[in-house]
Protein backbone atom coordinates (compact mmCIF):
# COMPACT_ATOMS: atom_id res chain seq x y z
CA UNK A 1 -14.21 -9.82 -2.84
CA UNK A 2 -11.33 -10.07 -4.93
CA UNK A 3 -8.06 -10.59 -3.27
CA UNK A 4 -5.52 -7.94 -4.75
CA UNK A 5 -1.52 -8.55 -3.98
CA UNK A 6 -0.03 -5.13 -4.41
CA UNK A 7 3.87 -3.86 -3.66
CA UNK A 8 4.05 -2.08 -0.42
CA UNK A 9 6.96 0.32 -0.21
CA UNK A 10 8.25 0.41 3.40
CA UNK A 11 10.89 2.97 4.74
CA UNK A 12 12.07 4.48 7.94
CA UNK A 13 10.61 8.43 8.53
CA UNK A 14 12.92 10.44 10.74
CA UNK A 15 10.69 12.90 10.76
CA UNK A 16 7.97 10.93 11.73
CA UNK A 17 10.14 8.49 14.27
CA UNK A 18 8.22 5.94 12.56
CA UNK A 19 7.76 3.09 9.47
CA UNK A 20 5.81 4.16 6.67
CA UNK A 21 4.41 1.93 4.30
CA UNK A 22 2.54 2.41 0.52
CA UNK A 23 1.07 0.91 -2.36
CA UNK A 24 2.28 2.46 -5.00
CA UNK A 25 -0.72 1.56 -6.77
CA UNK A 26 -3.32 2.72 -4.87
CA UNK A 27 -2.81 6.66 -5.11
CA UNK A 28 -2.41 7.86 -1.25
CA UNK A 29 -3.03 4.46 0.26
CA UNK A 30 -0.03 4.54 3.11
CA UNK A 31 -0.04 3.83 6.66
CA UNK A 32 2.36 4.82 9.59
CA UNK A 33 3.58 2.51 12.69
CA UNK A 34 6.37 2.39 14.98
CA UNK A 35 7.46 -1.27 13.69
CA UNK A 36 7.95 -2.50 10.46
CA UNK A 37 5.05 -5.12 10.98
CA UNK A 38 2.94 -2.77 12.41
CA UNK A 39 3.24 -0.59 9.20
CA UNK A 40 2.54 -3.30 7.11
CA UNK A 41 -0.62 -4.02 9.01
CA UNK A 42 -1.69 -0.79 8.89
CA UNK A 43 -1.13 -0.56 5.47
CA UNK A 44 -3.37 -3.44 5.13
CA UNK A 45 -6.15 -2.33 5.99
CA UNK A 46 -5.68 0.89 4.49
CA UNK A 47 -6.00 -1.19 1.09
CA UNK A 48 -9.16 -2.94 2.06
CA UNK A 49 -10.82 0.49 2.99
CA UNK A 50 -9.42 2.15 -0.37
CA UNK A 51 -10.54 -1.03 -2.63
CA UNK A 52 -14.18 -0.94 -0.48
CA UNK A 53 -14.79 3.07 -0.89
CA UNK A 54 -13.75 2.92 -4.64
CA UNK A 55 -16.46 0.05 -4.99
CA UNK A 56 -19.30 1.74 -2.92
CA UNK A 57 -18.06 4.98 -5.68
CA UNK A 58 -18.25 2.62 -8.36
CA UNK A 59 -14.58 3.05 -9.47
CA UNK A 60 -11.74 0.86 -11.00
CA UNK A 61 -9.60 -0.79 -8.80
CA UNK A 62 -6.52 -0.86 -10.70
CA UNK A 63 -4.92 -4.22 -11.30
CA UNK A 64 -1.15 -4.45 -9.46
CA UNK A 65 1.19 -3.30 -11.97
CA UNK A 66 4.34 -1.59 -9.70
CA UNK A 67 7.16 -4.02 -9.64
CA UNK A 68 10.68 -1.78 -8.32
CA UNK A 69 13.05 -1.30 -10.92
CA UNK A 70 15.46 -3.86 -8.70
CA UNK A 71 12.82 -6.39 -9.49
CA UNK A 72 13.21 -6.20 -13.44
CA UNK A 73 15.00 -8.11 -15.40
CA UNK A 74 16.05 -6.74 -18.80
């Protein structure tokens, strides 16, 4: 399988009392945990089940294209 490297948003949820983490990418691909690492994890295999479902459905897997707006240079 192709290896994707995507941006994965991470923030702290009040709310939730919890990390969340996205790829902005991937349209609802997030993941909750009650560590930073453990959101990322999550999050990680939230992509691998959203790039294998879109294959098995026989749909694009979009290439990584979000880079945050601190990340570009003008």
């Amino acid at each position: 399988m192709k290896q994707y490297h995507y941006h994965i948003n991470l923030f702290y949820s009040q709310e939730d009392e919890g990390y969340i983490a996205d790829i902005p990418d991937l349209k609802y691909c997030s993941a909750f945990g009650e560590t930073p690492e453990a959101a990322v994890r999550e999050v990680e295999r939230a992509k691998t089940a959203w790039i294998e479902a879109a294959q098995a459905a026989g749909k694009p897997i979009p290439e990584p294209k979000y880079r945050p707006i601190i990340y570009q240079v003008s």
